[in-house]
N, C-alpha and C. Protein backbone atom coordinates (compact mmCIF):
# COMPACT_ATOMS: atom_id res chain seq x y z
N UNK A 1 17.74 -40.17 110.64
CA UNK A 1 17.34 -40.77 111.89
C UNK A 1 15.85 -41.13 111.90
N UNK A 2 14.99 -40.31 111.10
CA UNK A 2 13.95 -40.65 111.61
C UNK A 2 13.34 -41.31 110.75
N UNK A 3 13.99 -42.35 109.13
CA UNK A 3 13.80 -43.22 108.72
C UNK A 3 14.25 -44.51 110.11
N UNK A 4 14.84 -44.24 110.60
CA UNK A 4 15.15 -45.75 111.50
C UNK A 4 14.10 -45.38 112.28
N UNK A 5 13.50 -45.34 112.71
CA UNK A 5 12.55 -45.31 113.38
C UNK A 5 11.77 -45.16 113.48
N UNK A 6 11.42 -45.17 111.86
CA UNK A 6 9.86 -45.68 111.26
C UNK A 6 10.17 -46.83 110.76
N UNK A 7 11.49 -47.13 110.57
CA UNK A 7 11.69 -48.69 110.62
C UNK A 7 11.09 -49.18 111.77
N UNK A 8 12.02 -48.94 112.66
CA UNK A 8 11.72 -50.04 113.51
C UNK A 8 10.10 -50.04 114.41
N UNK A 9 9.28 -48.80 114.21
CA UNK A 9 8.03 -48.57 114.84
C UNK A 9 7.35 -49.68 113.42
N UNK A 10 7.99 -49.79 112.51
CA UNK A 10 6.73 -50.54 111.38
C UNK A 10 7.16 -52.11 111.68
N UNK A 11 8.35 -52.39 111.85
CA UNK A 11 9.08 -53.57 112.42
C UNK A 11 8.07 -54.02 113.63
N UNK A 12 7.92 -53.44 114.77
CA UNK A 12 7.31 -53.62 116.36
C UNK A 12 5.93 -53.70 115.93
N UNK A 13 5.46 -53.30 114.95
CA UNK A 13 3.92 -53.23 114.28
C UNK A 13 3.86 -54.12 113.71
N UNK A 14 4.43 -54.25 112.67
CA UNK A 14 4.01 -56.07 112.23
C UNK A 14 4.58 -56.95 113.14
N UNK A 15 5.27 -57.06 113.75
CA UNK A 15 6.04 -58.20 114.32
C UNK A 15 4.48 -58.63 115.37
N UNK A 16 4.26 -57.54 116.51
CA UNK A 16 3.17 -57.64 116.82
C UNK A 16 1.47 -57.91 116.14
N UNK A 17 1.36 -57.29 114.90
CA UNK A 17 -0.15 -58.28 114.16
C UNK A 17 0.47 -59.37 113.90
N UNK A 18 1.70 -59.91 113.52
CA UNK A 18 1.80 -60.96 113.15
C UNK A 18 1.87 -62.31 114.47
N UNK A 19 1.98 -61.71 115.90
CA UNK A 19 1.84 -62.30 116.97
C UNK A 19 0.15 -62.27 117.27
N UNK A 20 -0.44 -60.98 116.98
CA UNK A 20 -1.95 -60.97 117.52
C UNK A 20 -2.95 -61.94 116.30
N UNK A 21 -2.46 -62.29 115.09
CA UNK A 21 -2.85 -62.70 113.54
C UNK A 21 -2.53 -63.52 113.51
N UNK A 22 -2.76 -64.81 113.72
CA UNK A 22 -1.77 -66.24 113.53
C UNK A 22 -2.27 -66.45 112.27
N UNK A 23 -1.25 -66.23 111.60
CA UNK A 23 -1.59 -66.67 109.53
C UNK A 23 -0.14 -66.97 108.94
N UNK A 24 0.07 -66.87 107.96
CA UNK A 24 1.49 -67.20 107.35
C UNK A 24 2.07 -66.28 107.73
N UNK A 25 3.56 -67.14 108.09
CA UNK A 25 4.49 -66.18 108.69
C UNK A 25 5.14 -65.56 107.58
N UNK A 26 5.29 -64.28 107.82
CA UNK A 26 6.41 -63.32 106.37
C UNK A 26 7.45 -63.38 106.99
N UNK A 27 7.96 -63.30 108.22
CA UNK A 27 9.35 -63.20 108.55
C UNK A 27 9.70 -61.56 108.83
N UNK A 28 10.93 -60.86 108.89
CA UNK A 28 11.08 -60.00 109.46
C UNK A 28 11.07 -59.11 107.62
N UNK A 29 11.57 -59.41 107.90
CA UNK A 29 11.43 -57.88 106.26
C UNK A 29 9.86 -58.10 105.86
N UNK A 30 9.06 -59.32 105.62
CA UNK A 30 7.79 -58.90 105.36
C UNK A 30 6.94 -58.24 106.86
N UNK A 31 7.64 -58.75 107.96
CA UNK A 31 6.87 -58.00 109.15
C UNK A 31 7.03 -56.32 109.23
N UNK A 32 8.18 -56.10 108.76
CA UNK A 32 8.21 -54.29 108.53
C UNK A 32 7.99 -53.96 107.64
N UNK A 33 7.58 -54.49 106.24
CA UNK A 33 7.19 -54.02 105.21
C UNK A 33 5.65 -53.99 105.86
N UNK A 34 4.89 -55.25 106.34
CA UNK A 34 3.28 -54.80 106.70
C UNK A 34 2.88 -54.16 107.48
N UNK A 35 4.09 -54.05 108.99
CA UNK A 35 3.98 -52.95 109.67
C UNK A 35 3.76 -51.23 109.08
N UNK A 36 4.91 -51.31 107.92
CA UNK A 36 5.22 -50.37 107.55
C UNK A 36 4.04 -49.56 106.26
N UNK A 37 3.25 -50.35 106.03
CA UNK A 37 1.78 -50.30 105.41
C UNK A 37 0.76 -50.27 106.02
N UNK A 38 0.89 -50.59 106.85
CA UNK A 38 -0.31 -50.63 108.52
C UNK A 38 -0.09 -49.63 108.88
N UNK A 39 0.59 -48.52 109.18
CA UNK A 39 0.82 -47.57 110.02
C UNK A 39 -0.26 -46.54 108.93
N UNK A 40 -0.16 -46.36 107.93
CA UNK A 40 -0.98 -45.02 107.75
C UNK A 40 -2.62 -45.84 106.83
N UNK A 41 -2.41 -47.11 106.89
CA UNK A 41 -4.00 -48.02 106.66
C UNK A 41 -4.73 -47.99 108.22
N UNK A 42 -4.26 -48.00 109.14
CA UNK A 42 -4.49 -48.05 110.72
C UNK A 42 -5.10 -46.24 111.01
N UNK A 43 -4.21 -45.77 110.38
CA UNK A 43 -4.44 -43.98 110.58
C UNK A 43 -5.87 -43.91 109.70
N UNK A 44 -5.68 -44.37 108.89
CA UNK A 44 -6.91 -43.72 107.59
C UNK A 44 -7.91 -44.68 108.26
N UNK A 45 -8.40 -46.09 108.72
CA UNK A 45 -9.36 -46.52 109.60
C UNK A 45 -10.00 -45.87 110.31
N UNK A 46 -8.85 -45.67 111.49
CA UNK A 46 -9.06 -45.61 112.98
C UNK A 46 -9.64 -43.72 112.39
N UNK A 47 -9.32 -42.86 112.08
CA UNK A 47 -9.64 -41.76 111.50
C UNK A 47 -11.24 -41.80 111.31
N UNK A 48 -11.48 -42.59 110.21
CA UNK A 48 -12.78 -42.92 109.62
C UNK A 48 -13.79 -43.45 110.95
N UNK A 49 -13.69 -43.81 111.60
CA UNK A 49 -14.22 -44.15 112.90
C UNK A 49 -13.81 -43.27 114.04
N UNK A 50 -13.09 -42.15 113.64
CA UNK A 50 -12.95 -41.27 115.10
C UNK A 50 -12.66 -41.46 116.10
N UNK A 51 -11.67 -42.64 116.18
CA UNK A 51 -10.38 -42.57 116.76
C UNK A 51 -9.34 -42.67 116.71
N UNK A 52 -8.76 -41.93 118.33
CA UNK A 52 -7.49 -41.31 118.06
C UNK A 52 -6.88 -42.40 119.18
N UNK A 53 -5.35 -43.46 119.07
CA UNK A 53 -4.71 -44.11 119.94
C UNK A 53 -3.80 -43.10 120.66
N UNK A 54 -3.65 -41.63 120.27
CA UNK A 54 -2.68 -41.37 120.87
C UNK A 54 -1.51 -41.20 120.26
N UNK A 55 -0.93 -39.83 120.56
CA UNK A 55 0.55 -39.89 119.87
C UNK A 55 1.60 -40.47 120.33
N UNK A 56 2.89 -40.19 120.02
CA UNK A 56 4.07 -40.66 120.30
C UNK A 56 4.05 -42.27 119.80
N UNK A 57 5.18 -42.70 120.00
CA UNK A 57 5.45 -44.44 119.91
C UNK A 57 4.93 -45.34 120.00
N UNK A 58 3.94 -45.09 121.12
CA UNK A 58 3.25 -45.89 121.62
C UNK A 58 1.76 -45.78 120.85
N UNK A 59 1.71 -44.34 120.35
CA UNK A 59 0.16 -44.45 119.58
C UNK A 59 0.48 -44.82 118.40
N UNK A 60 1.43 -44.68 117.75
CA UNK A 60 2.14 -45.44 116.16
C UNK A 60 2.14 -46.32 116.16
N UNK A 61 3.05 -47.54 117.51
CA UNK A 61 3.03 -48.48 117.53
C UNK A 61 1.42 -49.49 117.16
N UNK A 62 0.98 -48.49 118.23
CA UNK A 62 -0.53 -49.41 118.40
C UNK A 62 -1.62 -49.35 117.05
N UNK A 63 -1.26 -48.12 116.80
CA UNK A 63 -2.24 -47.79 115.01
C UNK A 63 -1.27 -48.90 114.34
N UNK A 64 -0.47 -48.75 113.85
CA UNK A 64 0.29 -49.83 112.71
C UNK A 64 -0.05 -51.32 113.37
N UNK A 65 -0.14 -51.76 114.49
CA UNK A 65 -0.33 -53.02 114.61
C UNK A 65 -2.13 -53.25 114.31
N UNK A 66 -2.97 -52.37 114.20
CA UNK A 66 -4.25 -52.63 114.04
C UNK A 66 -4.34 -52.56 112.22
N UNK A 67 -3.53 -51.77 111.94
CA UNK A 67 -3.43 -51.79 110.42
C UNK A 67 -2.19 -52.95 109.95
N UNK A 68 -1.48 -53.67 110.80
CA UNK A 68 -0.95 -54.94 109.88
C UNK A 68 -1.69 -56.13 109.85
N UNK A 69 -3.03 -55.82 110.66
CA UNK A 69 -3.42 -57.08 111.35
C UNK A 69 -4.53 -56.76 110.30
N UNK A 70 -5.00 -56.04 109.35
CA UNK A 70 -5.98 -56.04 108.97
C UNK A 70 -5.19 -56.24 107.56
N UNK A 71 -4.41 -56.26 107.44
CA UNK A 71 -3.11 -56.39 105.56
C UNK A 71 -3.17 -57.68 106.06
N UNK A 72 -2.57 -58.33 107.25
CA UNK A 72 -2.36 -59.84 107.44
C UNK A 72 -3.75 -60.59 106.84
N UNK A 73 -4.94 -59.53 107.29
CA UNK A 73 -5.99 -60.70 106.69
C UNK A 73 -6.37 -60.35 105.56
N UNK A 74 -6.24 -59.39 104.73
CA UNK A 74 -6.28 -59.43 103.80
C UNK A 74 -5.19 -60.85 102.92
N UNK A 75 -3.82 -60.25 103.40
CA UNK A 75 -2.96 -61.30 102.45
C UNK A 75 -3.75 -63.03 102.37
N UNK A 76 -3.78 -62.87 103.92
CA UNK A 76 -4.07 -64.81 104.15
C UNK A 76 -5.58 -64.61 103.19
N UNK A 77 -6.37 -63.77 103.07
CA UNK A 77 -7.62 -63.90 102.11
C UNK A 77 -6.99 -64.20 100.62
N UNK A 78 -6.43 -63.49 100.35
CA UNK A 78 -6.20 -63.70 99.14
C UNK A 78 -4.95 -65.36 98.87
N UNK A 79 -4.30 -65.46 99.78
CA UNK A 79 -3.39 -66.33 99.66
C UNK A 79 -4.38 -67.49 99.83
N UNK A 80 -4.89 -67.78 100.56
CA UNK A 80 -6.39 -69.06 100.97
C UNK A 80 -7.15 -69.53 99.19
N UNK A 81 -7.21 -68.21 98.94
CA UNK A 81 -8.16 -68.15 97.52
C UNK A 81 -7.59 -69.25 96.28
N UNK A 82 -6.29 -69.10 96.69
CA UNK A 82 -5.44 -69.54 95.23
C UNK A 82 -5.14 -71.19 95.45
């Protein structure tokens, strides 16, 4: 159970940087795969700067969308380059 629902919290995380990030669209499996990489790149940030969003759903949600939005610009950096 609680793989689905780090699905779908990494799903609601990228889906959202990829709404707050206007760059190439990945679509839904790349939106939960970057969600799903954002969530503990967002933790190890927001950490390093000493803050905390908050637990539960809503603080996962919101850390993984600050960490897909920062993979989103990475990708479009590197994708721009080539």
């Amino acid at each position: 159970m609680e793989i689905v629902i780090s699905l779908l919290i990494g799903a609601v995380a990228g889906w959202l940087g990829s709404v707050i990030y206007k760059g190439s669209g990945l679509g839904l499996p790349g939106n939960i795969i970057v969600g799903l990489i954002g969530g503990p790149v967002g933790y190890w940030i927001l950490g390093k700067l000493g803050i905390a969003l908050g637990g539960g759903w809503l603080g996962a949600i919101l850390t993984g969308t600050i960490g897909a939005i920062i993979i989103l610009f990475l990708i479009n950096l590197i994708i721009r380059k080539k």
